[in-house]
N, C-alpha and C. Protein backbone atom coordinates (compact mmCIF):
# COMPACT_ATOMS: atom_id res chain seq x y z
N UNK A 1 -0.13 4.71 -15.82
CA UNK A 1 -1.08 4.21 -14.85
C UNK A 1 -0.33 3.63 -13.66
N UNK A 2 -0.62 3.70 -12.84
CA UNK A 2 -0.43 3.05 -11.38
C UNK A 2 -1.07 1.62 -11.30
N UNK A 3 -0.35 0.65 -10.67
CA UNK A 3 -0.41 -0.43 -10.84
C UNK A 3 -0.49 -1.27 -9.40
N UNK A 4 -1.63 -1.35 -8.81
CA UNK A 4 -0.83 -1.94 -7.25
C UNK A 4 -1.44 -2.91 -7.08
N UNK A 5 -0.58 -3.79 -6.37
CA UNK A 5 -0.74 -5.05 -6.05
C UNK A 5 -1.01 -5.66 -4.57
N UNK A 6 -2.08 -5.92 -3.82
CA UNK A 6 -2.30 -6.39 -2.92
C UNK A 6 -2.05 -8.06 -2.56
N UNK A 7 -1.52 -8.41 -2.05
CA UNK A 7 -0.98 -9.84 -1.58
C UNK A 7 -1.75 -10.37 -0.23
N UNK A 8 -2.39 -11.52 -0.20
CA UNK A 8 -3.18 -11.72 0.88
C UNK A 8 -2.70 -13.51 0.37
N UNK A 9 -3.33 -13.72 2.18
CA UNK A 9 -2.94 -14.91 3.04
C UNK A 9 -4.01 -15.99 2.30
N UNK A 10 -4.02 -17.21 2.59
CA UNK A 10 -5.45 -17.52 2.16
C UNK A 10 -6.76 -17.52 3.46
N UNK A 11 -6.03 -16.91 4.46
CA UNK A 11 -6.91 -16.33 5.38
C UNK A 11 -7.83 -15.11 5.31
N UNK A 12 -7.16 -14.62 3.94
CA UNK A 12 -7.12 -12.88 3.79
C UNK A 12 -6.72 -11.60 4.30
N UNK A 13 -5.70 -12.46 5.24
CA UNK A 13 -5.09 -11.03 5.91
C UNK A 13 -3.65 -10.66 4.47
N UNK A 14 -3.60 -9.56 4.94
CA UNK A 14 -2.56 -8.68 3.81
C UNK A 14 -1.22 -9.62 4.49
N UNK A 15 -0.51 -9.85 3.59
CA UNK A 15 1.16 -9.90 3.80
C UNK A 15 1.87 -8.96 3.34
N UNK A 16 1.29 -7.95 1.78
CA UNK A 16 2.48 -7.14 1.71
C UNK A 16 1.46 -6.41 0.40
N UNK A 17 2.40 -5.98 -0.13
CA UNK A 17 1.61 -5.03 -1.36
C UNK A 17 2.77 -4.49 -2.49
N UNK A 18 2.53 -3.94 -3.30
CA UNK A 18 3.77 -3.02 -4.06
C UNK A 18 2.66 -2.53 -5.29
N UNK A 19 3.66 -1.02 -5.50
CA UNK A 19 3.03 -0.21 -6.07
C UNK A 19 3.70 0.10 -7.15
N UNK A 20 3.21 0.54 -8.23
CA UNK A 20 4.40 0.72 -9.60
C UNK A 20 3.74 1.72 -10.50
N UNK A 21 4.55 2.68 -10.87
CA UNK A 21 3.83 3.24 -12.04
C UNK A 21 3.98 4.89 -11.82
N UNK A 22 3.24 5.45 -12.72
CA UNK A 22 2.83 6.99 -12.73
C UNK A 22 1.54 7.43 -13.30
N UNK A 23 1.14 8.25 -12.52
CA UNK A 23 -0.88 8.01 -12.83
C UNK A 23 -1.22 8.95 -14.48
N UNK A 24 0.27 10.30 -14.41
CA UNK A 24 0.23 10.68 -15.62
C UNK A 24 -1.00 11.21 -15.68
N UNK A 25 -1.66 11.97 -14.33
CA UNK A 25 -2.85 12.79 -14.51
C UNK A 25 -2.55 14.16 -14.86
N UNK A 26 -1.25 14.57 -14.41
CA UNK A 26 -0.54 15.87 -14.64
C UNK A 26 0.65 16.06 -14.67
N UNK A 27 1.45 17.16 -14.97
CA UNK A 27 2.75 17.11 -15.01
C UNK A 27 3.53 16.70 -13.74
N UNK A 28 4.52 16.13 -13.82
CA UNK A 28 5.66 15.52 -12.45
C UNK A 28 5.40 16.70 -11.79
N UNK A 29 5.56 17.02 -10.29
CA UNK A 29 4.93 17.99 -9.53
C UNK A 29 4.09 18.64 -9.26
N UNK A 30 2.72 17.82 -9.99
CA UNK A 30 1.58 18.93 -10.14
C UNK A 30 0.29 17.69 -10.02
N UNK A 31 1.03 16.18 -10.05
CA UNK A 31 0.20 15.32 -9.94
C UNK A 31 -0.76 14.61 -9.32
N UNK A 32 -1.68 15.62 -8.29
CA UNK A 32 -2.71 14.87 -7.61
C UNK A 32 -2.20 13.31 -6.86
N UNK A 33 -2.56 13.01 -8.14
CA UNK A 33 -2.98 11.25 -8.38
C UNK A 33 -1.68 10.07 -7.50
N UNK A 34 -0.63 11.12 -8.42
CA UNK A 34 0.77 10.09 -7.45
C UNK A 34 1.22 10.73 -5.86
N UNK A 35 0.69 11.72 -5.54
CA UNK A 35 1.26 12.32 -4.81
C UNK A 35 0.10 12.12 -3.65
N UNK A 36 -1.19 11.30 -4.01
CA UNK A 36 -2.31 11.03 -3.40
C UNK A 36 -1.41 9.35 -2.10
N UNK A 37 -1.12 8.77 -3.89
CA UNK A 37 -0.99 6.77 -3.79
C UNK A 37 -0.19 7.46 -2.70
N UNK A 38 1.20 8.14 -3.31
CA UNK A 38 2.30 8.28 -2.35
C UNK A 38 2.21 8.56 -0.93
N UNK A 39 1.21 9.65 -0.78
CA UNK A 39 0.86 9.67 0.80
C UNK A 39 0.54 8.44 1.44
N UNK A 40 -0.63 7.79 1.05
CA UNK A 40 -1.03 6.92 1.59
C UNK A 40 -0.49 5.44 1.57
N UNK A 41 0.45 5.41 0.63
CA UNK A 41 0.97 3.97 0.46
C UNK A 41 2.51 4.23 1.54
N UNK A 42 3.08 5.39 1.72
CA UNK A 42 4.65 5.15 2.72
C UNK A 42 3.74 5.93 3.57
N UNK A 43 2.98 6.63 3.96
CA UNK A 43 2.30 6.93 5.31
C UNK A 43 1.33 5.29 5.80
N UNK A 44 1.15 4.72 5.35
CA UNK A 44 1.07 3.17 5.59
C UNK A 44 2.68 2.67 6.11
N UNK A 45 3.32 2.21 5.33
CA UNK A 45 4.73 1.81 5.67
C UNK A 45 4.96 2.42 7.36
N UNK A 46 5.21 3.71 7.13
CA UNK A 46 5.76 4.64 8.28
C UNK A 46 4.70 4.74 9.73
N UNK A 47 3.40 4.30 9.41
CA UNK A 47 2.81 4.08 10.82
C UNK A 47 2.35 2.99 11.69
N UNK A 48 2.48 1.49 10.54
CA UNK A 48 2.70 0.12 10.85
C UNK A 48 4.15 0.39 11.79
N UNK A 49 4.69 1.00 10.75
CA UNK A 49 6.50 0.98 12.06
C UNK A 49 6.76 1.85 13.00
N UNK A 50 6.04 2.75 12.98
CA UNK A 50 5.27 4.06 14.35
C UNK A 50 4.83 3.35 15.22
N UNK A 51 3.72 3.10 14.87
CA UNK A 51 2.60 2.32 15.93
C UNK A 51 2.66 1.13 16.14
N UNK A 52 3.46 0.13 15.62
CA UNK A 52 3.24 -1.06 15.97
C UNK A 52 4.62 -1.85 16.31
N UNK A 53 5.50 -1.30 16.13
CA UNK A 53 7.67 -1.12 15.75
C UNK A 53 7.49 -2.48 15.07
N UNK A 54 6.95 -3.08 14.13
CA UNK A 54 7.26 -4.06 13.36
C UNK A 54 7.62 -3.43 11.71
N UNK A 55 9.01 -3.58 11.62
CA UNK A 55 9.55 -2.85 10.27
C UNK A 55 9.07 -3.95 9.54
N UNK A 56 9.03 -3.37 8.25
CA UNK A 56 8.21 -3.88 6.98
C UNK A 56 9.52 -4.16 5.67
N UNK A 57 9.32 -5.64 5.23
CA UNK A 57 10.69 -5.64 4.45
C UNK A 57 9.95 -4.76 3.28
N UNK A 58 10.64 -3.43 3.21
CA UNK A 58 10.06 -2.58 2.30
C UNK A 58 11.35 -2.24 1.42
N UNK A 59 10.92 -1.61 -0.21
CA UNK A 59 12.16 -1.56 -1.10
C UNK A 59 11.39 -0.48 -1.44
N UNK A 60 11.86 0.98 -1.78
CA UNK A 60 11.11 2.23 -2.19
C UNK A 60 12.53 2.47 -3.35
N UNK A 61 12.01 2.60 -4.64
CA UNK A 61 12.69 3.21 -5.29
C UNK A 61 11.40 4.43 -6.32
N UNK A 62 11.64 5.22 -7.29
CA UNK A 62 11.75 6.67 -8.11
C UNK A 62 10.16 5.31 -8.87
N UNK A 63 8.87 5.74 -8.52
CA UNK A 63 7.32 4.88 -9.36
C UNK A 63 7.50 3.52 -8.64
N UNK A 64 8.12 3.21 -7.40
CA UNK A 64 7.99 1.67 -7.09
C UNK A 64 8.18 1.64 -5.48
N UNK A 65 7.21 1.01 -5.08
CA UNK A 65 7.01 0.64 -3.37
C UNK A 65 6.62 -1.04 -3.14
N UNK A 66 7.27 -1.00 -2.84
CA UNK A 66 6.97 -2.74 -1.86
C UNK A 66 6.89 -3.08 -0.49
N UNK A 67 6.22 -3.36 0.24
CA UNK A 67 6.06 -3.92 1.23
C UNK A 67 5.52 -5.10 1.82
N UNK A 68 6.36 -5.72 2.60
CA UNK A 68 5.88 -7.29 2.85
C UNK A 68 5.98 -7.41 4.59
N UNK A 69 4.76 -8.12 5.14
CA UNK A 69 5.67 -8.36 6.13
C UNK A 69 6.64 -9.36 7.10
N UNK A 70 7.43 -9.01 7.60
CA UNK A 70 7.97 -10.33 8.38
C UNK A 70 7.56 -11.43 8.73
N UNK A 71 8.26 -12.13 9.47
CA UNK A 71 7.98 -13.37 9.90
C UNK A 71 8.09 -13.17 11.41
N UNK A 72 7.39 -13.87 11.91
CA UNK A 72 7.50 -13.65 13.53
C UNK A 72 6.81 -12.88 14.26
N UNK A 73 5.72 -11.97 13.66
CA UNK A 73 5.17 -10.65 14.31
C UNK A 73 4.45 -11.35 15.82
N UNK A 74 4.53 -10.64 16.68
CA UNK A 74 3.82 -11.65 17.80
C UNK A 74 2.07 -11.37 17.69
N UNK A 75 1.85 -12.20 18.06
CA UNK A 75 -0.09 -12.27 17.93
C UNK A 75 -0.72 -11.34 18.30
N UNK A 76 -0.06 -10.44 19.80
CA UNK A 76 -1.43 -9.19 19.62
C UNK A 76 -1.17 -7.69 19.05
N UNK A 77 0.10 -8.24 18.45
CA UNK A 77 0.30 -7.00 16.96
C UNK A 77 -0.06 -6.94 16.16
N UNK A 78 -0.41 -8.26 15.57
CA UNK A 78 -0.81 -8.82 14.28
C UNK A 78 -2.06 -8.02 13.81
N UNK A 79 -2.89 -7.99 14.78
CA UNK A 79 -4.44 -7.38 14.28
C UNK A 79 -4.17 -5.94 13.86
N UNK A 80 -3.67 -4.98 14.83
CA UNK A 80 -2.98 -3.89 14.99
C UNK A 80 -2.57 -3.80 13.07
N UNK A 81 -1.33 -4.42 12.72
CA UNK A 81 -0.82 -4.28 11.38
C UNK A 81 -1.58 -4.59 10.70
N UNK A 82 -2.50 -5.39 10.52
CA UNK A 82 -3.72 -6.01 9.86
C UNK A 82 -4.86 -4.41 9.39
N UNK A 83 -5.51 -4.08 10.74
CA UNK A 83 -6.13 -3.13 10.78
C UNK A 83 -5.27 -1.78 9.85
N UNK A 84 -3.70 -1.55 9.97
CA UNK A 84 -3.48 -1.01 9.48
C UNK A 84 -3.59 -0.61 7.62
N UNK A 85 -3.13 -2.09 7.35
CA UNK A 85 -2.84 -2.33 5.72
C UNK A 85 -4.32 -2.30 5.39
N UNK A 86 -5.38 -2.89 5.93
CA UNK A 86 -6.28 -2.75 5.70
C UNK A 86 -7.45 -1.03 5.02
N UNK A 87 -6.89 -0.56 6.35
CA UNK A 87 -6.82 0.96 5.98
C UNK A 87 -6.54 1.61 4.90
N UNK A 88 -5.12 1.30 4.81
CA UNK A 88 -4.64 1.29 3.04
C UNK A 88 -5.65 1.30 1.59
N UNK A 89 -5.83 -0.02 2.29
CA UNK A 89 -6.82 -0.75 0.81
C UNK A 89 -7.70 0.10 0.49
N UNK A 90 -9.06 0.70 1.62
CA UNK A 90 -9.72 1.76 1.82
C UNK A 90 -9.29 3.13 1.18
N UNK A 91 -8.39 3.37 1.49
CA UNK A 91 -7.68 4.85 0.99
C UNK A 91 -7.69 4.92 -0.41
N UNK A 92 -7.06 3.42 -0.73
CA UNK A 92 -6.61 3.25 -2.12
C UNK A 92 -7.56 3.30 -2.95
N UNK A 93 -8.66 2.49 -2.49
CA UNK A 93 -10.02 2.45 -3.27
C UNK A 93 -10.95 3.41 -3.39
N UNK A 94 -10.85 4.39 -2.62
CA UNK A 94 -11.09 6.02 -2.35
C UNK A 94 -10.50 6.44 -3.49
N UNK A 95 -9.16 6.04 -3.49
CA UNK A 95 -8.51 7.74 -5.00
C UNK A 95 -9.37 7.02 -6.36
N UNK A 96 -9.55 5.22 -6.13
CA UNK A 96 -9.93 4.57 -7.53
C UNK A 96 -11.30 4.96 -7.95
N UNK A 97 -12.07 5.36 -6.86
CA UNK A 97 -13.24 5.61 -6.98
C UNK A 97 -13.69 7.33 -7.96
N UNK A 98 -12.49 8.13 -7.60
CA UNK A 98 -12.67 9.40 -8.49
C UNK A 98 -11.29 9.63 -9.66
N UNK A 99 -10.28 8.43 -9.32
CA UNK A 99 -9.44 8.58 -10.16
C UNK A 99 -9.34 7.11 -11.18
N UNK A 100 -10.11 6.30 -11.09
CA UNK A 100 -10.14 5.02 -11.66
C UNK A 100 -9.46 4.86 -13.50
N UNK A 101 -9.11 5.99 -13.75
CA UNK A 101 -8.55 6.07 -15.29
C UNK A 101 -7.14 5.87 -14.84
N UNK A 102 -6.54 6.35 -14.02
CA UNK A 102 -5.36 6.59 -13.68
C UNK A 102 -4.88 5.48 -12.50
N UNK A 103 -5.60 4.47 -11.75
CA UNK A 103 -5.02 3.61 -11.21
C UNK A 103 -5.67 2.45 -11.10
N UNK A 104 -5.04 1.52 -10.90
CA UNK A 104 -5.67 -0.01 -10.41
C UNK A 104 -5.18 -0.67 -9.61
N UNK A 105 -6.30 -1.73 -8.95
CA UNK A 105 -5.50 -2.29 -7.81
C UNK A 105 -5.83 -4.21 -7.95
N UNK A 106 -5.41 -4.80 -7.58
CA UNK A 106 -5.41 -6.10 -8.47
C UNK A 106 -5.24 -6.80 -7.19
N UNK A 107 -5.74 -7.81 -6.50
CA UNK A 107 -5.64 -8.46 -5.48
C UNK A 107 -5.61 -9.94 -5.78
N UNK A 108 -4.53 -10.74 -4.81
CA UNK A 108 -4.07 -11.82 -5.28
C UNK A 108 -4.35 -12.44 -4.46
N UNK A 109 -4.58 -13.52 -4.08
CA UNK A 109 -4.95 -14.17 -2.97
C UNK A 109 -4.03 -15.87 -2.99
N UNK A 110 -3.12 -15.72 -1.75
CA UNK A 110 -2.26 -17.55 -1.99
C UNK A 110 -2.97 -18.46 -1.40
């Protein structure tokens, strides 16, 4: 199963997220399910830092993604990256909605 973790402000804006796991809907290369998260979780990463040039302290290793973000972002980016991760969540809750055996998403709030 896929395991992801949403991290929020106690404002509720996102700070970061990380993803873990294998959805194990089909064989390695044939898997829908991971190859779904995967688009949408580093096509997140990669267009926060496209569109907005605020790099993301991100760690990608072989079932594991993390992303957090910095410190310092200036204020009228903020919404911009906001709107982005947000997007995410959407996407994510999209695959949970027809793939919900195979992933979860768990939101934490500080």
């Amino acid at each position: 199963m896929i395991t992801v973790h949403i991290f929020r402000l106690s404002d509720g804006s996102i700070r970061g997220f990380s993803v873990k796991g294998h959805a194990n809907y089909a064989k390695a290369g044939e898997d829908i399910v991971c190859a779904g998260v995967s688009a949408v979780t580093v096509g997140a990463v990669n267009s926060i830092e496209a569109l907005t040039g605020v790099q993301l302290d991100a760690e990608m290793e072989h079932g594991f993604l993390s992303a957090y973000l910095p410190s310092g972002i200036q204020d009228n980016i903020y919404p911009q990256v906001q709107l982005l991760l947000e997007s995410l969540v959407v996407m994510l809750n999209s695959i949970v909605d027809s793939y919900g055996e195979y992933i979860q998403i768990k939101q934490h709030n500080n």
